[in-house]
N, C-alpha and C. Protein backbone atom coordinates (compact mmCIF):
# COMPACT_ATOMS: atom_id res chain seq x y z
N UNK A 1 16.23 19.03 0.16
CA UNK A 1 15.81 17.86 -0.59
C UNK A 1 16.84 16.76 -0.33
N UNK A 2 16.25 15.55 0.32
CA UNK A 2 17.29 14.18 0.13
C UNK A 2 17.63 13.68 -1.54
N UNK A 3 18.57 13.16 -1.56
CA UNK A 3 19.34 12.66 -2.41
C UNK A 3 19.52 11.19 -2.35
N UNK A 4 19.99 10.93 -3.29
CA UNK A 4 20.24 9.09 -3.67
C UNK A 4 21.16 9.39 -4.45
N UNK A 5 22.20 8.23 -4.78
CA UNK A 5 23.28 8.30 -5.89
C UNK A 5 22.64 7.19 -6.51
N UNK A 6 22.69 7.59 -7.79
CA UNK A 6 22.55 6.21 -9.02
C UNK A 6 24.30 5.89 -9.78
N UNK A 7 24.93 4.61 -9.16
CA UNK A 7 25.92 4.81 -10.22
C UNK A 7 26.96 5.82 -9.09
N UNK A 8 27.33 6.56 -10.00
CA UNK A 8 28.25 7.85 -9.42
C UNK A 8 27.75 9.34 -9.67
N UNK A 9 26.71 9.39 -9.53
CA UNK A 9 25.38 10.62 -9.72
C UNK A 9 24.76 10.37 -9.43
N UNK A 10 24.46 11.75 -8.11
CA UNK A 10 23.83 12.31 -6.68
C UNK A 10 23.07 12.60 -8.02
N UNK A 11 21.28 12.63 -7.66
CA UNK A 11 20.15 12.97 -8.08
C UNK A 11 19.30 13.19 -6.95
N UNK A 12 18.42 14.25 -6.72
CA UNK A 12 17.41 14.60 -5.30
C UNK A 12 16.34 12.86 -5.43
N UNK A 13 15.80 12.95 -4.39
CA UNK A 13 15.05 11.38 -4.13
C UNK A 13 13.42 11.67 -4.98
N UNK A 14 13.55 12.99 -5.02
CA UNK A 14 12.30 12.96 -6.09
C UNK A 14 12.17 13.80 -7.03
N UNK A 15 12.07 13.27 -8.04
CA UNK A 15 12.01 13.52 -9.39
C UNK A 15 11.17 14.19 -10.46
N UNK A 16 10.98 14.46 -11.51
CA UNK A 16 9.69 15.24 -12.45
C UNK A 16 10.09 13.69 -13.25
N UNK A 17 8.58 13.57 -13.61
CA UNK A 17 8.31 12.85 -15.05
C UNK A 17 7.67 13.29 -16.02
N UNK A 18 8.29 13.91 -17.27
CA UNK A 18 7.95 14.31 -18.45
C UNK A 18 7.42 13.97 -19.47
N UNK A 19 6.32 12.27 -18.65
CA UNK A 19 5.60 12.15 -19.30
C UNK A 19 4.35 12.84 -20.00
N UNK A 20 3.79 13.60 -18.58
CA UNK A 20 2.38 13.89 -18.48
C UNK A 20 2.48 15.20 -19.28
N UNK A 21 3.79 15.81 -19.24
CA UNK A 21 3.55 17.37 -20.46
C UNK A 21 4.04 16.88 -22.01
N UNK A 22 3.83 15.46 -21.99
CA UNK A 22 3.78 15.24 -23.46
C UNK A 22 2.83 14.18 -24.09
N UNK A 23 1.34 14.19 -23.43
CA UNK A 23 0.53 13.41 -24.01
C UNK A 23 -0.83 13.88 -23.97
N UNK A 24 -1.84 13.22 -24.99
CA UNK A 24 -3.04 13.87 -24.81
C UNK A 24 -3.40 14.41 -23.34
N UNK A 25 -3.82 15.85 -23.75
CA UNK A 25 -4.76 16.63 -22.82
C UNK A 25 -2.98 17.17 -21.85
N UNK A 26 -2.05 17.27 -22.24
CA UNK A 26 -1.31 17.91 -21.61
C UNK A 26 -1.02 19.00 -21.81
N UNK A 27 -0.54 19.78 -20.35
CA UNK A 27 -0.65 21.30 -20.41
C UNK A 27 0.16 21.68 -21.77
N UNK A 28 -0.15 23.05 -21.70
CA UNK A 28 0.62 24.02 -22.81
C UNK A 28 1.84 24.02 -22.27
N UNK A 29 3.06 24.93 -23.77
CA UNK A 29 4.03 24.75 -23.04
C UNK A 29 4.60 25.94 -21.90
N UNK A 30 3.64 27.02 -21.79
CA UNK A 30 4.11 27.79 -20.63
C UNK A 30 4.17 27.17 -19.68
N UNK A 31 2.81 26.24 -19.16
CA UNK A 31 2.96 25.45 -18.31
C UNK A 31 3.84 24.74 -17.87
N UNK A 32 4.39 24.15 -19.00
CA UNK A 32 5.46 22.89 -18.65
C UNK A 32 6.32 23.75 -18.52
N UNK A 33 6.79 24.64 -19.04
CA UNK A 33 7.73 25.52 -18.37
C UNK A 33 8.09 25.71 -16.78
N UNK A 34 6.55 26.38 -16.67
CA UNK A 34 6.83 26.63 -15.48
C UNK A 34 7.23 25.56 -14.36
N UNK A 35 6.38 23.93 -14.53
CA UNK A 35 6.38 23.31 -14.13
C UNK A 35 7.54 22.80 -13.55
N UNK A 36 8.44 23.07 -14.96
CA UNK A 36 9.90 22.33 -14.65
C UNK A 36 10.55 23.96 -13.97
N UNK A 37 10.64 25.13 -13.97
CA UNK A 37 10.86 25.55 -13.01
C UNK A 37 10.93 25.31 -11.89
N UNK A 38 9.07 25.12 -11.10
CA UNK A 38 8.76 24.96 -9.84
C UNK A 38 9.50 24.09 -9.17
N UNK A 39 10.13 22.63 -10.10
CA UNK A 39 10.75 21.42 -9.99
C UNK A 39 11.95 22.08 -9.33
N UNK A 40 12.88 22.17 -10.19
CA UNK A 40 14.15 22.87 -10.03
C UNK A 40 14.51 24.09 -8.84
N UNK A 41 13.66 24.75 -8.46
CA UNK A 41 13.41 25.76 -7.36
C UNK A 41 13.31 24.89 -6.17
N UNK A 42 12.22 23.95 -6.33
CA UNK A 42 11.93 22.75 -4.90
C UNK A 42 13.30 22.09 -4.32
N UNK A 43 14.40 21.29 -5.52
CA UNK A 43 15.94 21.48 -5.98
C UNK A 43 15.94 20.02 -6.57
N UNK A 44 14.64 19.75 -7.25
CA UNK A 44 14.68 18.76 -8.11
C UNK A 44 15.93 18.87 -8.96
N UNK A 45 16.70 17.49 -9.00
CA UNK A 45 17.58 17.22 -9.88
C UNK A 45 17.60 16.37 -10.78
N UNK A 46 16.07 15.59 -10.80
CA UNK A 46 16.11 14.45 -11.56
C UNK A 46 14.93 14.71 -12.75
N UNK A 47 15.10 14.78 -13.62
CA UNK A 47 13.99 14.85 -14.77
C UNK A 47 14.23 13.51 -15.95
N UNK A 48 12.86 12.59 -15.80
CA UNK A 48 12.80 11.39 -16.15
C UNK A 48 12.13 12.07 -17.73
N UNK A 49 12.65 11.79 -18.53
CA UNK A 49 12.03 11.76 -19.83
C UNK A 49 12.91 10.82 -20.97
N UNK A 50 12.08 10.87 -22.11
CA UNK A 50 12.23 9.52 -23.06
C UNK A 50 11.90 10.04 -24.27
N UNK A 51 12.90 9.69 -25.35
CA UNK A 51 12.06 9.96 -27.11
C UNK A 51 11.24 9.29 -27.06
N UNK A 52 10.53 8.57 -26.27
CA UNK A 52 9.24 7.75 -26.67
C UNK A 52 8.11 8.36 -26.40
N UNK A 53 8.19 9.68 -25.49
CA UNK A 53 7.00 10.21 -25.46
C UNK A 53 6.28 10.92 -26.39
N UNK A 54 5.47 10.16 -26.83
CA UNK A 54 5.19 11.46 -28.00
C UNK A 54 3.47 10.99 -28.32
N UNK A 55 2.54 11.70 -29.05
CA UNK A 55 1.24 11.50 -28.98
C UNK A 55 0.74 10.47 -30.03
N UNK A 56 1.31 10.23 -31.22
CA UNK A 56 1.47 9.07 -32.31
C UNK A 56 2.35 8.39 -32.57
N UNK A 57 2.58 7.45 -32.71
CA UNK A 57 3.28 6.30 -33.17
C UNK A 57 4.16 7.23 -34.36
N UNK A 58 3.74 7.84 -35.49
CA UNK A 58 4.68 8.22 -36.27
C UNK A 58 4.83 10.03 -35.83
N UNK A 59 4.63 10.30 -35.16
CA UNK A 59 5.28 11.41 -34.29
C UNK A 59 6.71 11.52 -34.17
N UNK A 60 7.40 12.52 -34.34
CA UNK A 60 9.16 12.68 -34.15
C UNK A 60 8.95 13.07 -32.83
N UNK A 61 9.83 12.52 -31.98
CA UNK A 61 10.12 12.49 -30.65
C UNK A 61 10.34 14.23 -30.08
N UNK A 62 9.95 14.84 -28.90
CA UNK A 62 10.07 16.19 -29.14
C UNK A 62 10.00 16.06 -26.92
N UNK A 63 10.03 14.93 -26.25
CA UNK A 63 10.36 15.56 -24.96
C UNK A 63 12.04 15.14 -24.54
């Protein structure tokens, strides 16, 4: 896997976004499990996620 530095942290050039296992119609969480496995095995180093993901507005943040 190629790499990029952001800053002074090497991250692989492609990334997971943790949006899609936290909004309507997203997988279960074995799935996302595995998902972020498969990531990490490939030698993903970058996992993009946010307390903002979440399915309601008054939802507590949970990715």
């Amino acid at each position: 896997m190629e790499t990029r530095t952001i800053g002074t942290t090497t991250v692989s050039e492609i990334g997971l976004g943790g949006m899609p296992m936290s909004i309507e119609g997203r997988p279960d969480e074995a799935r996302s499990i595995a998902t972020i496995h498969a990531a990490l095995d490939a030698g993903v180093t970058l996992i993009d996620t946010a307390d903002a993901y979440l399915l309601e507005a008054g939802e507590g943040s949970h990715n």
